[in-house]
Protein backbone atom coordinates (compact mmCIF):
# COMPACT_ATOMS: atom_id res chain seq x y z
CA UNK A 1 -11.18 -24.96 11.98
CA UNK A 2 -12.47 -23.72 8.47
CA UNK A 3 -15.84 -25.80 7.97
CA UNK A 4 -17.05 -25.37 4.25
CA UNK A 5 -19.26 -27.67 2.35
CA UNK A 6 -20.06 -26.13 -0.89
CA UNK A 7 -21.24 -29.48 -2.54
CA UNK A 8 -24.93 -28.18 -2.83
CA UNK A 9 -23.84 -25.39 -4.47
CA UNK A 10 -21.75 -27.22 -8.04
CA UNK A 11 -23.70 -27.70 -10.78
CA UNK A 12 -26.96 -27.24 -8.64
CA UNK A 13 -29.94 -26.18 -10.65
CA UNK A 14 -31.52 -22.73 -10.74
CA UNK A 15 -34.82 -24.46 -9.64
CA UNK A 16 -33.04 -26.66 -6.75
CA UNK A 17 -31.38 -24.65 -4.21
CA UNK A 18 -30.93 -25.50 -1.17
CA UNK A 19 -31.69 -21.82 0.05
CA UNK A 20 -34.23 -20.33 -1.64
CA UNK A 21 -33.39 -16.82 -3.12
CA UNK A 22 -35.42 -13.41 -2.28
CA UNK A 23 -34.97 -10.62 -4.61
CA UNK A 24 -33.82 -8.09 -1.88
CA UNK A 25 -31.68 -4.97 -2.24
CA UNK A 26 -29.69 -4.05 0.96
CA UNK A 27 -26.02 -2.40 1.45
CA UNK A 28 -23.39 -4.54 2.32
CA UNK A 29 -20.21 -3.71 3.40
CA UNK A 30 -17.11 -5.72 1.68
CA UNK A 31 -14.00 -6.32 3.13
CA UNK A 32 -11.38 -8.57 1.43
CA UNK A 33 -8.04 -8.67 2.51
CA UNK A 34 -6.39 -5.71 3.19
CA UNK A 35 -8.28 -3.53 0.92
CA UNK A 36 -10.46 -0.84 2.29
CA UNK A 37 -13.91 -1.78 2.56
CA UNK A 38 -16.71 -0.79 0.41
CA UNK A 39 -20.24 -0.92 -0.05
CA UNK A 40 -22.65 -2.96 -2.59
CA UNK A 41 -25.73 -3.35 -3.30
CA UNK A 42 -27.25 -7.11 -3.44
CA UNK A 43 -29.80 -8.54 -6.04
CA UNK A 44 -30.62 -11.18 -4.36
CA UNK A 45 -29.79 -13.12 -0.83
CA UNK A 46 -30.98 -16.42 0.72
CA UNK A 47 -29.83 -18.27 4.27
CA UNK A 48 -27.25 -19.35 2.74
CA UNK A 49 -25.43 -16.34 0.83
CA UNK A 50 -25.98 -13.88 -1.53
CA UNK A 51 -25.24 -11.82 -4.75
CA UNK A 52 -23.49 -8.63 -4.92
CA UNK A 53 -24.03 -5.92 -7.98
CA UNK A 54 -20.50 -4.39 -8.89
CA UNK A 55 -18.57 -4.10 -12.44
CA UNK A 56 -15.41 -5.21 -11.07
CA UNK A 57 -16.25 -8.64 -9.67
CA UNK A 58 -12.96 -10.08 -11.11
CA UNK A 59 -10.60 -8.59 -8.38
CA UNK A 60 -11.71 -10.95 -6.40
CA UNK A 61 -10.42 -14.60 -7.08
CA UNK A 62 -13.16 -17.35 -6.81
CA UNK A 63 -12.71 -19.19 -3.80
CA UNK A 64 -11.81 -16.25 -1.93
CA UNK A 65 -12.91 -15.42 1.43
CA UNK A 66 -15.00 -12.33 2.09
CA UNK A 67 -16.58 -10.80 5.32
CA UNK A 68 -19.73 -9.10 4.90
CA UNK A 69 -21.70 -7.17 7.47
CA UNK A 70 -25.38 -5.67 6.84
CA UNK A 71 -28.88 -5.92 8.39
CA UNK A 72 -30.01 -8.75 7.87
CA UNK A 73 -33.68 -8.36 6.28
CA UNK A 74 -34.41 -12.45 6.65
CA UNK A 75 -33.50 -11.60 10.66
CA UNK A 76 -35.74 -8.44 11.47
CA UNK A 77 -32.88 -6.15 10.32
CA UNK A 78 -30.48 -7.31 12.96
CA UNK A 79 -26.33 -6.15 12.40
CA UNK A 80 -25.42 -9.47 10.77
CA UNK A 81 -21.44 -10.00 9.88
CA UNK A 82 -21.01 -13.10 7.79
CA UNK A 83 -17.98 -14.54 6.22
CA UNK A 84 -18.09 -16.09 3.02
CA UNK A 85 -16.71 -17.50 -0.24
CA UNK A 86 -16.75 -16.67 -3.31
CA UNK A 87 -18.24 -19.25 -5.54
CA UNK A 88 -19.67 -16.82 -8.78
CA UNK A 89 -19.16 -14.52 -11.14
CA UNK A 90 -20.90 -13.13 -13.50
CA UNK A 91 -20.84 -10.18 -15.65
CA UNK A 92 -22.97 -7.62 -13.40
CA UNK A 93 -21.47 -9.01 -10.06
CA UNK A 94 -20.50 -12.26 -7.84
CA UNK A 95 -21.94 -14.42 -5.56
CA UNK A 96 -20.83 -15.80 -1.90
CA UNK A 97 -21.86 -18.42 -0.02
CA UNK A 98 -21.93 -18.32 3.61
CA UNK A 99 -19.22 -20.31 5.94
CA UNK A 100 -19.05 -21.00 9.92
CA UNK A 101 -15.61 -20.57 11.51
CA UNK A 102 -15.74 -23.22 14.50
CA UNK A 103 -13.56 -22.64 17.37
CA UNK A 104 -10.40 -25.06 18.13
């Protein structure tokens, strides 16, 4: 069962996030569908998802899912894989918001 509340993320304001955003750049590595994966660099990440720098941020639909994996600097580095949404673009890249797959 897909669980995804994204109602703290619309219209939220840049000064009232539910996550807090660091200014962090890590590699990620991108997977959508059944394209090949590639890697990005973030600008920024929080528990709750991050932004990704790339110039082609439009071949991915909003509402999208992703799967990410990288070390996860909030978690001492450890292999993280994440799945996620798209819920932003913006001219310099697009930002995803972390989901949890539960189990039937």
């Amino acid at each position: 069962m897909l669980s995804l509340d994204l109602s703290w993320y619309v219209n939220m304001p840049e000064n009232n996030r539910q996550f807090p955003r660091k200014e962090i750049q890590i590699e990620v590595q991108l997977n959508f569908l059944e394209e090949p994966s590639r890697t990005v660099i973030t600008r920024d990440l929080s528990e709750g998802g991050l932004f990704m720098r790339m110039n082609d941020s439009g071949n991915y639909p909003m509402g999208e899912m992703v799967t990410l994996r990288f070390k996860d600097p909030l978690a001492d580095f450890e292999d993280t894989e994440k799945d996620a949404i798209i819920v932003r673009h913006t001219d310099d890249g697009m930002a995803v918001a972390y989901i949890e797959i539960d189990e039937f």
